[in-house]
Protein backbone atom coordinates (compact mmCIF):
# COMPACT_ATOMS: atom_id res chain seq x y z
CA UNK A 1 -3.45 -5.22 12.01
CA UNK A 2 -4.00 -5.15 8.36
CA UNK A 3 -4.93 -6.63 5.33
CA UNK A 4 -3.85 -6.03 2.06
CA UNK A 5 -7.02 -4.73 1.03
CA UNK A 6 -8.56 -3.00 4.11
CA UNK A 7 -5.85 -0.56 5.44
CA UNK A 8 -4.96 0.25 9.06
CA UNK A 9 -6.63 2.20 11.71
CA UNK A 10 -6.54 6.22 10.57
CA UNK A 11 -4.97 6.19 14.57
CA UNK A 12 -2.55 3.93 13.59
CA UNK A 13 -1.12 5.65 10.75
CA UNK A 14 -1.42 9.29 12.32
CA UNK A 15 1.34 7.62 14.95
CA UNK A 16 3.49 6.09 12.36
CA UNK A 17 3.80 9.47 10.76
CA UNK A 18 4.13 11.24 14.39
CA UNK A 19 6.94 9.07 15.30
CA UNK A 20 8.85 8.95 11.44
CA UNK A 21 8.29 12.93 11.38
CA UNK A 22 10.04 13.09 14.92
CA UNK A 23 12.97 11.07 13.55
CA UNK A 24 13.19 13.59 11.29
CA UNK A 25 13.09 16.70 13.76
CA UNK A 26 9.49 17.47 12.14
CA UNK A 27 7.19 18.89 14.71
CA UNK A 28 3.27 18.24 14.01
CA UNK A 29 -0.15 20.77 14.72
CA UNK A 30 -3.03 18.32 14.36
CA UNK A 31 -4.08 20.14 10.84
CA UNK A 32 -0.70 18.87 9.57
CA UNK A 33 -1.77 15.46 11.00
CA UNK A 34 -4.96 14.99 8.87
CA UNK A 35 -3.76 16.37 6.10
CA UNK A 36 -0.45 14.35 5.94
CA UNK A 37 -2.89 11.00 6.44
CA UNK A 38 -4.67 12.02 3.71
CA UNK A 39 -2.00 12.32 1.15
CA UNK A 40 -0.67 9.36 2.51
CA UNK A 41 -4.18 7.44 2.02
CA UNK A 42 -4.26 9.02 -1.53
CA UNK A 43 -0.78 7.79 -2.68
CA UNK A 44 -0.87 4.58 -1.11
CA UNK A 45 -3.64 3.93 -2.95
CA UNK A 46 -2.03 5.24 -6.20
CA UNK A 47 0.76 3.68 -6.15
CA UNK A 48 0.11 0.58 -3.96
CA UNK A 49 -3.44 -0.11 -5.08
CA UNK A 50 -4.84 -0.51 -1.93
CA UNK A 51 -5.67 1.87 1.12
CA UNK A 52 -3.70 2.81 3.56
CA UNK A 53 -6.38 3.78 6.05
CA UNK A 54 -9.49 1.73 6.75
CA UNK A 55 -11.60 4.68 7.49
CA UNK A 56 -13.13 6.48 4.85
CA UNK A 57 -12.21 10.11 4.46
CA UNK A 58 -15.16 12.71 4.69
CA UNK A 59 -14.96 16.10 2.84
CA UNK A 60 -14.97 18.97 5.65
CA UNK A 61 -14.71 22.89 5.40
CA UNK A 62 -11.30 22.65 5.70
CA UNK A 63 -10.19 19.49 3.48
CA UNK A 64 -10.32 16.19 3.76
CA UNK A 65 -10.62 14.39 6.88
CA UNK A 66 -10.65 11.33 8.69
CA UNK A 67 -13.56 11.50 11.59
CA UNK A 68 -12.04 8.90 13.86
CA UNK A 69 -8.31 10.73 13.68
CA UNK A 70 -9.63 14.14 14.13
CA UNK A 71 -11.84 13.05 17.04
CA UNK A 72 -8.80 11.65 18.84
CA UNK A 73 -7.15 14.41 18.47
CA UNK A 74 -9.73 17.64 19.28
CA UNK A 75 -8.72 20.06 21.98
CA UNK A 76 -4.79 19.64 20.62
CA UNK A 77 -5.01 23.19 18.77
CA UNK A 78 -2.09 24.56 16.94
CA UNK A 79 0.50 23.16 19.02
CA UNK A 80 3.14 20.33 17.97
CA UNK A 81 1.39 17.03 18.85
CA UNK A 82 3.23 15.56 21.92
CA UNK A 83 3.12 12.03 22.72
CA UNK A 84 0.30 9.30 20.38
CA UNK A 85 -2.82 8.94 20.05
CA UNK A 86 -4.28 6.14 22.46
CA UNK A 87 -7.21 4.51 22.64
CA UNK A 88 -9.31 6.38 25.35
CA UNK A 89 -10.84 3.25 27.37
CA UNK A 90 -8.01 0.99 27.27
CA UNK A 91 -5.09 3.94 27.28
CA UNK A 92 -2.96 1.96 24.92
CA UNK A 93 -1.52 3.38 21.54
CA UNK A 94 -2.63 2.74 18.29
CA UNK A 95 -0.52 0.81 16.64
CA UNK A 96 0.09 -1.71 12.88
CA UNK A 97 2.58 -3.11 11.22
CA UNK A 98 3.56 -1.43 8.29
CA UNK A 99 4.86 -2.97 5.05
CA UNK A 100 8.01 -1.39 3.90
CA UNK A 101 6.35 0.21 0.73
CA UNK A 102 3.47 2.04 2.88
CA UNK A 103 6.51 3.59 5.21
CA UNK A 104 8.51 4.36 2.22
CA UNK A 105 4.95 5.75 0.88
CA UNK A 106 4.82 7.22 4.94
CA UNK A 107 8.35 8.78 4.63
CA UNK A 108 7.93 10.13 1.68
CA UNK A 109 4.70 12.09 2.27
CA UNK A 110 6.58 13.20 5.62
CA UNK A 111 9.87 14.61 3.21
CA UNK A 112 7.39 16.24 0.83
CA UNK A 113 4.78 17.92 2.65
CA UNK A 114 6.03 17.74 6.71
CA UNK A 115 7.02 21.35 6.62
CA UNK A 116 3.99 22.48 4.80
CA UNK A 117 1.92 25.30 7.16
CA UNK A 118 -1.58 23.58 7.89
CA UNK A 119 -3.26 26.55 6.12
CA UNK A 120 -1.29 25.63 2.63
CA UNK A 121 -1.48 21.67 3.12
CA UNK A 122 -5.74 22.77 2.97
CA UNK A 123 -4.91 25.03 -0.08
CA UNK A 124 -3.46 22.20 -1.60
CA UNK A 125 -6.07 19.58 -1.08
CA UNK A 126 -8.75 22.51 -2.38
CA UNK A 127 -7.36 22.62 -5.92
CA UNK A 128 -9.97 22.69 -8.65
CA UNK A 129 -10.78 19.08 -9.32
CA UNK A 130 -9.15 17.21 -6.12
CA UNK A 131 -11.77 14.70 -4.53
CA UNK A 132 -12.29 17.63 -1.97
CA UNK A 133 -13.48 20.05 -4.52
CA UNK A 134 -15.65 17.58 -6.57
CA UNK A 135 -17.45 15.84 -3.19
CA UNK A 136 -17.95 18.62 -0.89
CA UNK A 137 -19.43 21.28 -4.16
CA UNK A 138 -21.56 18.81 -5.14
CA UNK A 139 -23.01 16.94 -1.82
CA UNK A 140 -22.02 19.05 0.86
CA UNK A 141 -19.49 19.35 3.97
CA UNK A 142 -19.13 15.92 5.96
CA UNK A 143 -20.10 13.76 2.46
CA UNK A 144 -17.64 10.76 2.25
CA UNK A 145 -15.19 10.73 -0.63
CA UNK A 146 -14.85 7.59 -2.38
CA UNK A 147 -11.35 5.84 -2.08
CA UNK A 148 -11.71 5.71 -5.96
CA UNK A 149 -12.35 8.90 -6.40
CA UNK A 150 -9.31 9.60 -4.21
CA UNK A 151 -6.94 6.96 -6.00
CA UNK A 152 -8.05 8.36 -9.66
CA UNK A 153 -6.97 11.67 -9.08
CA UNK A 154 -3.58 10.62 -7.23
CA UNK A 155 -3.17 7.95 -10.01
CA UNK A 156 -3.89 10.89 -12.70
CA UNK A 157 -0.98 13.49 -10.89
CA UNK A 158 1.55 10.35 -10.83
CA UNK A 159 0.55 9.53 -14.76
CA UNK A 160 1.07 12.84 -15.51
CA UNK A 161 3.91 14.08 -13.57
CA UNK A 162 1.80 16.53 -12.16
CA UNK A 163 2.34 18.25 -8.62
CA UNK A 164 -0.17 18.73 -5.94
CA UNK A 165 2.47 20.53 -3.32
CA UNK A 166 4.95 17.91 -3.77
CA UNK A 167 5.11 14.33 -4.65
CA UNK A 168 6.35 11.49 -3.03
């Protein structure tokens, strides 16, 4: 479950965006997965002021990325994601309740980056600047971005009408 101020479970949100990007006929690789968490993370907590995950996001060779998600999900590949991620001891899904403005937040990352090839959905979160670029230059792969460094530069492209792929 969640506070206002401490997110859900990374797991929990990777299945709310499995099952809203089904409803929508958009198929998932695992890459796709992490990244669309991330963005959702990053404009949840631009626009909502608070997180969306409760995990912290660590800067990796290939963007951002939430440890606990990707671990639950190694060995998928670059296949669609079938099924949701469950808790390996007790077998049982992930699962939160979701406030209508973090599944409108959800829905829209879904309708703006869903179809977005894994490889460009990296591209994107490489740009010059993003929380990516500045933590993993300056203190290395698998350093933790800050959830303010993440919410200042999704808080700067909404201020500024700027793009990163596309905006919810």
């Amino acid at each position: 479950m969640n506070n206002d101020q401490s997110g859900h479970d990374v797991r929990a949100v990777a299945n709310e965006i499995l099952k809203r990007a089904r409803a929508k006929g958009v198929p998932l690789t695992i890459m796709q997965l992490i990244k669309l968490a991330y963005f959702a993370h990053g404009w949840a907590l631009a626009i909502l002021n608070r997180p969306l995950a409760s995990q912290k996001v660590q800067a990796w060779q290939y963007g951002p990325v939430f440890p606990h998600l990707y671990k639950s999900l190694k060995g998928s590949g670059s296949r669609p994601i079938d099924g949701e991620i469950t808790d390996k001891v007790t077998k049982t899904p992930y699962r939160s309740l979701f406030k209508a403005d973090e599944g409108a937040i959800i829905d829209a990352v879904i309708e703006g980056y869903g179809k977005t090839h894994a490889f460009n959905l990296s591209d994107i979160t490489h740009e010059n600047g993003s929380p990516w670029d500045k933590v993993f230059n300056s203190q290395g792969p698998y350093s933790e971005i800050p959830d303010t460094l993440i919410a200042d530069y999704f808080k700067k492209l909404l201020n500024n009408g700027q793009r990163t792929g596309r905006q919810p």
